[in-house]
C-alpha atoms as a PDB file:
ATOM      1  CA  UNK A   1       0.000   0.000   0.000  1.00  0.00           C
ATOM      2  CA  UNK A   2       3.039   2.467   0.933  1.00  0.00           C
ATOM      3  CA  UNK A   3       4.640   2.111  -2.034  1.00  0.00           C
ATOM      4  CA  UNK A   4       1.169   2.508  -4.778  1.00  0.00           C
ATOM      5  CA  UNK A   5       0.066   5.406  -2.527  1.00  0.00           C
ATOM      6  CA  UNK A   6       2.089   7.927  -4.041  1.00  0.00           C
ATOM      7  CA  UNK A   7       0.694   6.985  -7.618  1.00  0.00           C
ATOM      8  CA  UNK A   8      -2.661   6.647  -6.654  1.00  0.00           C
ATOM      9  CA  UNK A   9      -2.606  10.906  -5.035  1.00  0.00           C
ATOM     10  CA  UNK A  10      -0.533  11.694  -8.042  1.00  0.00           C
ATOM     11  CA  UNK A  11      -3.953   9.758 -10.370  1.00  0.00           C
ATOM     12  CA  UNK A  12      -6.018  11.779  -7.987  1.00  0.00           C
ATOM     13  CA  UNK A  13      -4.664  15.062  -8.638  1.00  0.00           C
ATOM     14  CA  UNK A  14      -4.266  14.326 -12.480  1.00  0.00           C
ATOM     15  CA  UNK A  15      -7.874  13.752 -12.422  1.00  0.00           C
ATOM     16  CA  UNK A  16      -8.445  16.996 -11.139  1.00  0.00           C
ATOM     17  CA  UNK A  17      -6.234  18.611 -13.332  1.00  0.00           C
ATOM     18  CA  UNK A  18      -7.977  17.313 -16.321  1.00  0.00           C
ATOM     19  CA  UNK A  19     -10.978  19.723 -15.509  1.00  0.00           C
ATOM     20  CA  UNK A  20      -9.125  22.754 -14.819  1.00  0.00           C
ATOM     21  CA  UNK A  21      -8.178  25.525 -17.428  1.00  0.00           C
ATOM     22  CA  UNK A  22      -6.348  28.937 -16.900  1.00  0.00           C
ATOM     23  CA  UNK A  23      -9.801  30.115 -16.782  1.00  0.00           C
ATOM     24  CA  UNK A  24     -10.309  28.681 -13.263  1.00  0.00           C
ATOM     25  CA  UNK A  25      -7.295  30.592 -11.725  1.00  0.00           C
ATOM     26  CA  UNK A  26      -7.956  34.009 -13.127  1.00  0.00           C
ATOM     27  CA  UNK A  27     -11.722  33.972 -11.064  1.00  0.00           C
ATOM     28  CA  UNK A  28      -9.553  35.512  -8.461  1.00  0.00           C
ATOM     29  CA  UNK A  29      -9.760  38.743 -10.774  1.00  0.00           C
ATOM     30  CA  UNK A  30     -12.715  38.018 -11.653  1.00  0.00           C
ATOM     31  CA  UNK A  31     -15.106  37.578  -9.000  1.00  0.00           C
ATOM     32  CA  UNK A  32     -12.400  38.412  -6.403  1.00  0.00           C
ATOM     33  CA  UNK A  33     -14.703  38.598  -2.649  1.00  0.00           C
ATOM     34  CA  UNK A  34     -15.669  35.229  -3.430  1.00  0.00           C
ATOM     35  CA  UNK A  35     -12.622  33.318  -3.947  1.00  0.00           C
ATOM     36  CA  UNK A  36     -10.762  35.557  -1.119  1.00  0.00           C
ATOM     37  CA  UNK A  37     -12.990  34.765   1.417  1.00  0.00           C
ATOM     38  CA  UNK A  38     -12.622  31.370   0.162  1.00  0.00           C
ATOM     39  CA  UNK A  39      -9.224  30.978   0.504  1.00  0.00           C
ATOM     40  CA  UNK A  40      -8.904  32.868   3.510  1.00  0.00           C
ATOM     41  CA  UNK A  41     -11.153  30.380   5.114  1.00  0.00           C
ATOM     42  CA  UNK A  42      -9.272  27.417   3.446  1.00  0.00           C
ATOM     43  CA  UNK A  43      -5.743  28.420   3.947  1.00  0.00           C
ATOM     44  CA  UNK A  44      -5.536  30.747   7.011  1.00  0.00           C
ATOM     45  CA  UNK A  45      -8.001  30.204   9.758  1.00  0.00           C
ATOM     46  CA  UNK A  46      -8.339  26.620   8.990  1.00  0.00           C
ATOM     47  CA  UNK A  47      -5.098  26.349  10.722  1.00  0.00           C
ATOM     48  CA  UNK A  48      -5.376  28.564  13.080  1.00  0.00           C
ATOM     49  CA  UNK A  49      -8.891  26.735  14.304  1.00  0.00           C
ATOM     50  CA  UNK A  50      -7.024  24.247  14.632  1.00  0.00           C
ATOM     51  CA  UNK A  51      -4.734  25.024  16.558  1.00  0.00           C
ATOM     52  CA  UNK A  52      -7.227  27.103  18.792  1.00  0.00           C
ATOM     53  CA  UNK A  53      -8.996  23.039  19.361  1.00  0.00           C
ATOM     54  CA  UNK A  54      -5.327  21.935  20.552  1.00  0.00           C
ATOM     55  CA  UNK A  55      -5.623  24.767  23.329  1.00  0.00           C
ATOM     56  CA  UNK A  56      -4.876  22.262  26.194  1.00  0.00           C
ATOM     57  CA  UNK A  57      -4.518  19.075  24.633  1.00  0.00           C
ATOM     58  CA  UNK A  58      -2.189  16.835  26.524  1.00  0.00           C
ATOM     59  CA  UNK A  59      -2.651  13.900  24.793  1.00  0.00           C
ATOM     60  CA  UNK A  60      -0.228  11.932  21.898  1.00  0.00           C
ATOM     61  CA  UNK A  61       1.808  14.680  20.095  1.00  0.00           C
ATOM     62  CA  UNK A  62       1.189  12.671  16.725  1.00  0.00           C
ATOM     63  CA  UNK A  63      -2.066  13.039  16.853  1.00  0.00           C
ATOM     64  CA  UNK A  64      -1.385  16.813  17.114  1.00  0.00           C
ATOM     65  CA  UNK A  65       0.439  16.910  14.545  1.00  0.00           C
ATOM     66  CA  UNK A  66      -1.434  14.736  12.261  1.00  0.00           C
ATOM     67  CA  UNK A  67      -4.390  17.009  13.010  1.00  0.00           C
ATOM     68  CA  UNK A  68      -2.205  20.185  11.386  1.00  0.00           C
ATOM     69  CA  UNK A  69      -1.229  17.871   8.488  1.00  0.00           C
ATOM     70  CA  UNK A  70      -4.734  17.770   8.246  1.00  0.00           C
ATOM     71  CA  UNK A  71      -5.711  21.208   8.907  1.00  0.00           C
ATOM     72  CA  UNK A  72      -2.934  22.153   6.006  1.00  0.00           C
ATOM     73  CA  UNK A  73      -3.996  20.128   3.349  1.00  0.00           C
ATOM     74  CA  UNK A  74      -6.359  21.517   0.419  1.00  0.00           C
ATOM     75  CA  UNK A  75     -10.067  20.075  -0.534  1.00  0.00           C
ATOM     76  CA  UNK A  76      -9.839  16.657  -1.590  1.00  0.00           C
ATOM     77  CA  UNK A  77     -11.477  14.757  -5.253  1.00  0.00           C
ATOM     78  CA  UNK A  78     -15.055  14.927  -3.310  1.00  0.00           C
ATOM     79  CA  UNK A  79     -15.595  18.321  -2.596  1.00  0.00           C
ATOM     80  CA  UNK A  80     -16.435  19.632  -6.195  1.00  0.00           C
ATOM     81  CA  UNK A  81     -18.915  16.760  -6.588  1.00  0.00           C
ATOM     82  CA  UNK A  82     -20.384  17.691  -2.812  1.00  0.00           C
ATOM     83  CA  UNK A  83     -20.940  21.069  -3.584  1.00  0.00           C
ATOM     84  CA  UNK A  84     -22.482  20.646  -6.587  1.00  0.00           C
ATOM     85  CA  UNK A  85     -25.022  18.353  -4.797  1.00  0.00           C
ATOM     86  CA  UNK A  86     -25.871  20.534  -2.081  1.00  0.00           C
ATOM     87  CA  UNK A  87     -26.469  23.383  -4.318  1.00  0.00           C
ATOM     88  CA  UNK A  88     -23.364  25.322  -4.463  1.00  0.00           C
ATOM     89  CA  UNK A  89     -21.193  27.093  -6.743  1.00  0.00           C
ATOM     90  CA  UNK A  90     -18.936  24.382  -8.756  1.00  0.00           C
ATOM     91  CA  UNK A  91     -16.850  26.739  -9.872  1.00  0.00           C
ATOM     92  CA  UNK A  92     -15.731  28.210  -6.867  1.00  0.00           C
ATOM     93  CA  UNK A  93     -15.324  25.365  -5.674  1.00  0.00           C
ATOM     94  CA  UNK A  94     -13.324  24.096  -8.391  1.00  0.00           C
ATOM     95  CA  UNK A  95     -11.338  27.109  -8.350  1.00  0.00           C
ATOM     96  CA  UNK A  96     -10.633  27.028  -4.684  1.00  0.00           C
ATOM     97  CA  UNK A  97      -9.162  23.538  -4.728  1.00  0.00           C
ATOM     98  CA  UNK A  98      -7.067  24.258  -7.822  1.00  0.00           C
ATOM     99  CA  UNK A  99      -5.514  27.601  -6.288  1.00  0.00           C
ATOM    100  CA  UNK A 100      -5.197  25.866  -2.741  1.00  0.00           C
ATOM    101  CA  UNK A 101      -3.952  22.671  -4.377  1.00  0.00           C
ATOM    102  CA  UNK A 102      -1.019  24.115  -6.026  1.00  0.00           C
ATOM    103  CA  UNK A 103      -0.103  26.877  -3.507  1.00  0.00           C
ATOM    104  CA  UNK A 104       0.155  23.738  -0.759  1.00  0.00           C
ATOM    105  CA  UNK A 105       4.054  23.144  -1.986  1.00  0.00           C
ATOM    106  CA  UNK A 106       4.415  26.241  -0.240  1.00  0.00           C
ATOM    107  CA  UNK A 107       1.567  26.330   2.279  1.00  0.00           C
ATOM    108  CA  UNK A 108       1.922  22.818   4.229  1.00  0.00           C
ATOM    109  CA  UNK A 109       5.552  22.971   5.084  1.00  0.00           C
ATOM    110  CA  UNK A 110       4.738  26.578   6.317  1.00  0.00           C
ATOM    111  CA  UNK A 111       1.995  25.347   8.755  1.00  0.00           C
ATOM    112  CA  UNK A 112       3.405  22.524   9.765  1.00  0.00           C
ATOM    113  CA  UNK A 113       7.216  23.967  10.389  1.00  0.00           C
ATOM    114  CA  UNK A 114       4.999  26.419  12.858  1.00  0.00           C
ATOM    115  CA  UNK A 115       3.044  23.907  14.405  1.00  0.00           C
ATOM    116  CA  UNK A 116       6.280  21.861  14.985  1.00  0.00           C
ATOM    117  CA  UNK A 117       8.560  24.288  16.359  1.00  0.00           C
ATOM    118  CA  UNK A 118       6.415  26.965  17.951  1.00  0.00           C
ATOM    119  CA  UNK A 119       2.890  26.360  18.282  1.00  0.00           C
ATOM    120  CA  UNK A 120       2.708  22.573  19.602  1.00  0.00           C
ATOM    121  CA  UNK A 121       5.533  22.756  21.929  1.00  0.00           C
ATOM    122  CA  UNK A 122       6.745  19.108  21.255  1.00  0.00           C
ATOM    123  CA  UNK A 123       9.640  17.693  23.901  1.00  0.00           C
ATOM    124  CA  UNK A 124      12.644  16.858  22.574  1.00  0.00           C
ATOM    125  CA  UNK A 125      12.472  13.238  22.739  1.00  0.00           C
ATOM    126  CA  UNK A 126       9.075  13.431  20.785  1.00  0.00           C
ATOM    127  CA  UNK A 127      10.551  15.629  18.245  1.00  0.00           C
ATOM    128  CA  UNK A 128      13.291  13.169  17.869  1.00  0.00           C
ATOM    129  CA  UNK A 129      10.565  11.074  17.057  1.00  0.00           C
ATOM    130  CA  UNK A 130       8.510  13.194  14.303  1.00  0.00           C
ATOM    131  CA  UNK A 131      11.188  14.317  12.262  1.00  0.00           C
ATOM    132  CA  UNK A 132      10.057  16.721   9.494  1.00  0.00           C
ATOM    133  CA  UNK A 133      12.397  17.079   6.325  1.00  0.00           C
ATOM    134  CA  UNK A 134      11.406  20.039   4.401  1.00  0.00           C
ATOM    135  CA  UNK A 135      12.777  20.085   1.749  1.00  0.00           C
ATOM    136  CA  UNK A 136      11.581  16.565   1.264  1.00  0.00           C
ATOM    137  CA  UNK A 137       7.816  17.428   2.133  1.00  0.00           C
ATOM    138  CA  UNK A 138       8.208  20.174  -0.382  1.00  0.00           C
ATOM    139  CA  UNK A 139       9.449  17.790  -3.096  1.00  0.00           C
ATOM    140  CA  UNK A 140       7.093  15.262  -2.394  1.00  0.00           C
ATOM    141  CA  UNK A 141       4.104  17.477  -3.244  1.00  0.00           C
ATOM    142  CA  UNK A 142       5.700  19.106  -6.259  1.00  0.00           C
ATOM    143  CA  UNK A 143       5.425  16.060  -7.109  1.00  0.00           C
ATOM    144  CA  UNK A 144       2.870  13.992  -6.452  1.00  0.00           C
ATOM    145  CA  UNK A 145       0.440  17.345  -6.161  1.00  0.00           C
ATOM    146  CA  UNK A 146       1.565  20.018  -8.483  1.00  0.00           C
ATOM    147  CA  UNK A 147       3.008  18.595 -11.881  1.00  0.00           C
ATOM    148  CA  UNK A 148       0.151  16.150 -12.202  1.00  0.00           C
ATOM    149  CA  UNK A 149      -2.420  18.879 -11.833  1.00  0.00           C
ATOM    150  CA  UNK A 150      -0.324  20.934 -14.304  1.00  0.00           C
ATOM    151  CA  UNK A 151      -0.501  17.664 -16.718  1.00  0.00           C
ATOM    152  CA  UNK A 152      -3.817  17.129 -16.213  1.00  0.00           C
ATOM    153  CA  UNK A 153      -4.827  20.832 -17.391  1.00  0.00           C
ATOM    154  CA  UNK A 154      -1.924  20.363 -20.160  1.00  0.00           C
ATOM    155  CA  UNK A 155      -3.976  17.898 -21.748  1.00  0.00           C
ATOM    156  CA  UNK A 156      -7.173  19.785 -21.031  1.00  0.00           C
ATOM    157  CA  UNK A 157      -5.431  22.883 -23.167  1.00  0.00           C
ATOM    158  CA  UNK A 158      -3.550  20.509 -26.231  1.00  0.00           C
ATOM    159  CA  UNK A 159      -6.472  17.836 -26.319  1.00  0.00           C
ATOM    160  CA  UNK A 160      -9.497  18.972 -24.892  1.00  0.00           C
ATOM    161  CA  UNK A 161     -11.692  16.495 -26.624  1.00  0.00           C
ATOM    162  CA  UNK A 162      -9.435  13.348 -25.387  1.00  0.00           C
ATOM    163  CA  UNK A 163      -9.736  15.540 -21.354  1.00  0.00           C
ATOM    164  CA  UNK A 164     -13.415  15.705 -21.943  1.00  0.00           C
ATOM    165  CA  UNK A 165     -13.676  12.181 -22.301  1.00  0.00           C
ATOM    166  CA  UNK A 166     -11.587  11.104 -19.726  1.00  0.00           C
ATOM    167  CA  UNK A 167     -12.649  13.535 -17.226  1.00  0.00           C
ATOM    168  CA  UNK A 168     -15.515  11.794 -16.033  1.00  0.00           C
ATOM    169  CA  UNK A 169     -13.734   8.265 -16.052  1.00  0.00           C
ATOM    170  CA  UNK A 170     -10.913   9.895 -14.464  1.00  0.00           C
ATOM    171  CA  UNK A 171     -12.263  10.938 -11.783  1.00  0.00           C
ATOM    172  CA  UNK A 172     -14.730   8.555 -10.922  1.00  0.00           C
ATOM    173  CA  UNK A 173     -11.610   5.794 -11.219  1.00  0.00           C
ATOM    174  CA  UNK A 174     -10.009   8.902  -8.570  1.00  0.00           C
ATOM    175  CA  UNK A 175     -13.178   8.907  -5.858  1.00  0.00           C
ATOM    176  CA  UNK A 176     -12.668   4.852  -5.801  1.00  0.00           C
ATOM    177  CA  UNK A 177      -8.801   5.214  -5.379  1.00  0.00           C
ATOM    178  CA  UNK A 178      -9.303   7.912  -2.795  1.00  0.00           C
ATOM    179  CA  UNK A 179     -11.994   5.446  -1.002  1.00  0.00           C
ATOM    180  CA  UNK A 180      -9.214   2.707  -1.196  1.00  0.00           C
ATOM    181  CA  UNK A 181      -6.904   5.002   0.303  1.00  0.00           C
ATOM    182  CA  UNK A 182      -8.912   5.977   3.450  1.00  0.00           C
ATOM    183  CA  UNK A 183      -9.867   2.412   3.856  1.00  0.00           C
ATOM    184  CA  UNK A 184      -6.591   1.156   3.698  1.00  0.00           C
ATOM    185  CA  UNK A 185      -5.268   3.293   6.554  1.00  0.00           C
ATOM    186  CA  UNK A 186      -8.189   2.579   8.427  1.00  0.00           C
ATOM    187  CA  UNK A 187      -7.666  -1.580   8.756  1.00  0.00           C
ATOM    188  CA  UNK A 188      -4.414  -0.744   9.079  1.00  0.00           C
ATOM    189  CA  UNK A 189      -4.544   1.767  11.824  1.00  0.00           C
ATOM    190  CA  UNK A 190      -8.233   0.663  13.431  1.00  0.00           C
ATOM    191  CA  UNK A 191      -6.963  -0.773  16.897  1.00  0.00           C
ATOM    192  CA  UNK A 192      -5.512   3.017  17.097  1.00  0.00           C
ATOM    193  CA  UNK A 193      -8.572   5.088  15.989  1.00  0.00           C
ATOM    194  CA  UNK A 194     -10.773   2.628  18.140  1.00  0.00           C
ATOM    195  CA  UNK A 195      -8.156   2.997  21.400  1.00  0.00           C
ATOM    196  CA  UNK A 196      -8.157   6.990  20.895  1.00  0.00           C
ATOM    197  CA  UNK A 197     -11.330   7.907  19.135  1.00  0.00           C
ATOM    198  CA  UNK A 198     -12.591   9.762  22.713  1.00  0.00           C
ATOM    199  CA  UNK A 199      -8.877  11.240  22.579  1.00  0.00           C
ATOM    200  CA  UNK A 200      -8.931  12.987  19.535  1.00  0.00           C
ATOM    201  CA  UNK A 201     -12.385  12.450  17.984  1.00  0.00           C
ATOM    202  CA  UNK A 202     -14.347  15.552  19.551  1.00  0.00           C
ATOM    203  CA  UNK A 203     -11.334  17.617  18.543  1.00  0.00           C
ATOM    204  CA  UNK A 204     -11.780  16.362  15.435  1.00  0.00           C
ATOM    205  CA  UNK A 205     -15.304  17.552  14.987  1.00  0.00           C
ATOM    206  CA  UNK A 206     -15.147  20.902  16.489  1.00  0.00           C
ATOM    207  CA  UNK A 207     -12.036  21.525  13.780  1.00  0.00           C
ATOM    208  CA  UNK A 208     -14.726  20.181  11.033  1.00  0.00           C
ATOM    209  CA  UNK A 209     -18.283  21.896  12.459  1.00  0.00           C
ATOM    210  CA  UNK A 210     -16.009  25.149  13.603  1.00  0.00           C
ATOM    211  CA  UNK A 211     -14.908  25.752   9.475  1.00  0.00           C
ATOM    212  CA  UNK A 212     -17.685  25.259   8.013  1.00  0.00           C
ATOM    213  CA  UNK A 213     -19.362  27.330  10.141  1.00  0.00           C
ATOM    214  CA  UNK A 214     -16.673  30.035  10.133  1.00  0.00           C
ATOM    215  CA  UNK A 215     -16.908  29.304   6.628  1.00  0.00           C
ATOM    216  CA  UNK A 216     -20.626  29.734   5.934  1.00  0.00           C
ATOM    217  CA  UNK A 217     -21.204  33.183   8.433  1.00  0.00           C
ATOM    218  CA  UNK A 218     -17.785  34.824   6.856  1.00  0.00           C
ATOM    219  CA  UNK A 219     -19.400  34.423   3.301  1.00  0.00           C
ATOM    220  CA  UNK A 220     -22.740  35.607   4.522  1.00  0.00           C
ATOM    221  CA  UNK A 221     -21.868  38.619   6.572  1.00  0.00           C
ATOM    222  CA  UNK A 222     -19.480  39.832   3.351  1.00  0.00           C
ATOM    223  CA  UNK A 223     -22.494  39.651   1.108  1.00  0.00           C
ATOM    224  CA  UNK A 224     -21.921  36.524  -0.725  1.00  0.00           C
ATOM    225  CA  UNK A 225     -24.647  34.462  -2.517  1.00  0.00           C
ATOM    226  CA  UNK A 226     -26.646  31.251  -1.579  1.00  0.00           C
ATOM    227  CA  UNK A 227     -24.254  29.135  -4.208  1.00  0.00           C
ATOM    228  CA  UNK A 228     -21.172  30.600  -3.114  1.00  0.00           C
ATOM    229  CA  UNK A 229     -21.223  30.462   0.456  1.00  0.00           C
ATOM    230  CA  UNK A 230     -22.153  26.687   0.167  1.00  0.00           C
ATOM    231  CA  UNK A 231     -18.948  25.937  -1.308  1.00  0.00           C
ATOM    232  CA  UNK A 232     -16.996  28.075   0.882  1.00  0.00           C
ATOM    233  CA  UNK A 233     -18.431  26.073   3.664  1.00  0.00           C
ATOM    234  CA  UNK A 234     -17.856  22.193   1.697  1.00  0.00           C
ATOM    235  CA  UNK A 235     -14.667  23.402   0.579  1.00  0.00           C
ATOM    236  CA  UNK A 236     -13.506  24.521   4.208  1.00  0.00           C
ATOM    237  CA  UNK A 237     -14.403  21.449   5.844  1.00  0.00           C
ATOM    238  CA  UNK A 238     -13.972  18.673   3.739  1.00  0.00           C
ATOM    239  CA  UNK A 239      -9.686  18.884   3.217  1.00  0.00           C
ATOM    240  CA  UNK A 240      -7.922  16.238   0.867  1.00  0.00           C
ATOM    241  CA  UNK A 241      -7.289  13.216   3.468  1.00  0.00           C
ATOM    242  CA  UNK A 242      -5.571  11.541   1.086  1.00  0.00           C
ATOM    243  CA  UNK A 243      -2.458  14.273   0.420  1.00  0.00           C
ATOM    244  CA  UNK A 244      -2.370  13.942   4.728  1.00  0.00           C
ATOM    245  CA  UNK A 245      -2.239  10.460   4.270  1.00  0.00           C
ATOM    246  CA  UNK A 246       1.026  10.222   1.556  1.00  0.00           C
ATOM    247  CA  UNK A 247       2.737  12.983   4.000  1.00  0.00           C
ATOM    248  CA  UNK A 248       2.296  11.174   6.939  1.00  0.00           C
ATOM    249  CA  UNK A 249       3.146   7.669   5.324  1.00  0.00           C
ATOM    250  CA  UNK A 250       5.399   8.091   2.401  1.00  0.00           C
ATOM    251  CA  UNK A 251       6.939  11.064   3.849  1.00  0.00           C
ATOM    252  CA  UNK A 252       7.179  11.354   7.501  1.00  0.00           C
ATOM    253  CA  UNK A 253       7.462   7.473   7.472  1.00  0.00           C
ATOM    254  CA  UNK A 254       5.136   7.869  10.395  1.00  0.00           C
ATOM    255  CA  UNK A 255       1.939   5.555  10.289  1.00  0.00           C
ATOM    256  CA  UNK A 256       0.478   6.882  13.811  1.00  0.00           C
ATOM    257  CA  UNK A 257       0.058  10.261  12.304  1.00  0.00           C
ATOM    258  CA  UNK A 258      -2.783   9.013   9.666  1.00  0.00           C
ATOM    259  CA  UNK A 259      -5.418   8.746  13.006  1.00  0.00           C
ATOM    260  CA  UNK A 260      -6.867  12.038  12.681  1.00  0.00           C
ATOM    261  CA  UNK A 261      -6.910  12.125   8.468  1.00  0.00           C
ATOM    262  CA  UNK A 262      -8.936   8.784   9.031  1.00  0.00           C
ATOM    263  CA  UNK A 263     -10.848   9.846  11.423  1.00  0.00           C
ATOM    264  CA  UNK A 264     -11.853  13.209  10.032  1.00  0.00           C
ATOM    265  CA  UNK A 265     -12.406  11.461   6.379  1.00  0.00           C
ATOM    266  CA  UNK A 266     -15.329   9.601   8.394  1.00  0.00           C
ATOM    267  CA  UNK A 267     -16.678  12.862  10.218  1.00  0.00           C
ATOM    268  CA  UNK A 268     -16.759  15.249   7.141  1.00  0.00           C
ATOM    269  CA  UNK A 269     -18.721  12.728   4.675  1.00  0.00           C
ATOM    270  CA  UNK A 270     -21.285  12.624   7.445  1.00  0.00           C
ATOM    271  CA  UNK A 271     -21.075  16.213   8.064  1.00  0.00           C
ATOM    272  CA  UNK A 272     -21.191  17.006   4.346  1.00  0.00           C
ATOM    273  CA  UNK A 273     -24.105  14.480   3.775  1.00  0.00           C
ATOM    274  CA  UNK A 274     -25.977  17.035   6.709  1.00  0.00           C
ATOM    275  CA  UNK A 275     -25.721  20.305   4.727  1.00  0.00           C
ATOM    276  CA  UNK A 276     -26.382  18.356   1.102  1.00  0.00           C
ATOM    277  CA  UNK A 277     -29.979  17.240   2.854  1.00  0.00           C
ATOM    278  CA  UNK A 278     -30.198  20.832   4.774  1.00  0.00           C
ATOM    279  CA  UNK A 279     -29.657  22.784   1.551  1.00  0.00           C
ATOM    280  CA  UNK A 280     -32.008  20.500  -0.345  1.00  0.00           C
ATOM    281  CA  UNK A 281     -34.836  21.122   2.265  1.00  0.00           C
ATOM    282  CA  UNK A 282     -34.546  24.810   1.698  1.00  0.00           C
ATOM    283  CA  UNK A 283     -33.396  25.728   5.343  1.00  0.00           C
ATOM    284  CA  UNK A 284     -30.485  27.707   3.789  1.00  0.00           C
ATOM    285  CA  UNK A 285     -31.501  30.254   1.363  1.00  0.00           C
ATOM    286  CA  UNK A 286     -34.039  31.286   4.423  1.00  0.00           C
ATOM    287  CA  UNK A 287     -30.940  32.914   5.578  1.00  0.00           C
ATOM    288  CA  UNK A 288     -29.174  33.479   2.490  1.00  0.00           C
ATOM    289  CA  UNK A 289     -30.004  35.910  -0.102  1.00  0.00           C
END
């Protein structure tokens, strides 16, 4: 599993890459309030609510840590899809995961070099034990993140009638791969995410219910639409489990630190499954405009 899970993010990411044009970056310029608040959401205070839920948690620092690996990583293959259903804008959302998606070569080493050294206050002998190699995590992602979503939109651009095709096979063949993924971890790390679900479970839904709730009143109180502020809310809490996954596996060579990525993956599919049946009811756009 190790050693295909690099290929199967990199298949992931391609398949997202296949839908994306140049047209999807510039909506930053285009409809700018929208995809700000957006990323600020995504890429800021995601982070920093999560670090406000580790405010006087004493328990494993992995877990800690693999909740900012978490925290740091971009919306995953699902959330375009889950937006759609619930009634949101796809091409924010589409937009948001593309711009976060490429700008987390730069982002995740940020967030988790602070929550290493500064924010999480790890001893020494348990940061003897979580070693983090930049310049590897930074490589890693180029890699396995970055050039295939740059090859996916390559094609998109030279051949868009071969992308069209294979879009939707792509990234159906991408949700299974990303479902194989999660499940994987989770036989292989259940006896841990059984032993210390009441450890870092309720953490892990305050960080999930606290952005998309962040995520939903931001876009309201700045004006924003029914449509967008539904995928500013999916795209905030359901992050790309998979990409925490590789780094904590193929990169930090640390299996322990997968527990909250598992976890959460379980938590946001329910939670997103809530707001796709609230939105459908009509309970939103009583408060939306």
């Amino acid at each position: 599993m190790q050693s295909l899970l690099p290929l199967g993010l990199a298949f992931i990411m391609f398949a997202i890459g296949l839908g994306l044009t140049l047209h999807d970056f510039t909506r930053v310029f285009r409809a700018p309030r929208a995809i700000l608040v957006g990323l600020i959401n995504q890429i800021v205070l995601l982070p920093v609510i999560a670090l406000v839920v580790l405010i006087g948690y004493n328990g494993r620092p992995e877990f800690a840590l693999g909740l900012m690996i978490l925290a740091a990583a971009p919306g995953g293959i699902t959330s375009n899809l889950l937006t759609t259903l619930a009634g949101g804008s796809a091409a924010l959302s589409v937009s948001m995961t593309a711009i976060a998606s490429l700008a987390s070569v730069v982002t995740v080493p940020i967030i988790l070099g602070l929550a290493q050294t500064h924010i999480l206050g790890l001893t020494p002998d348990a940061a003897t034990t979580i070693q983090m190699p930049f310049g590897r995590i930074i490589a890693s992602i180029l890699v396995v993140t970055s050039l295939p979503i740059v090859l996916g939109m390559a094609l998109q651009s030279k051949r868009p009638n071969w992308a069209n095709w294979a879009r939707p096979k792509a990234r159906q063949l991408a949700t299974i791969i990303f479902a194989l993924i999660v499940a994987s971890a989770f036989v292989g790390q259940m006896d841990n995410i059984l032993t210390y679900f009441t450890e870092i479970g309720p953490r892990l839904v305050m960080l999930n219910v606290a952005t998309m709730t962040l995520g939903v009143v931001s876009a309201l109180v700045l004006g924003l639409g029914r449509a967008d502020s539904i995928a500013i809310m999916l795209e905030c809490g359901l992050q790309n489990a998979a990409l925490a996954i590789f780094i904590a596996v193929s990169v930090l060579g640390n299996p322990i630190l997968v527990v909250p990525a598992i976890t959460y993956a379980l938590i946001m599919n329910i939670t997103a499954a809530a707001v796709i049946v609230w939105s459908r009811r009509a309970a939103y756009p009583a408060i939306a405009k």
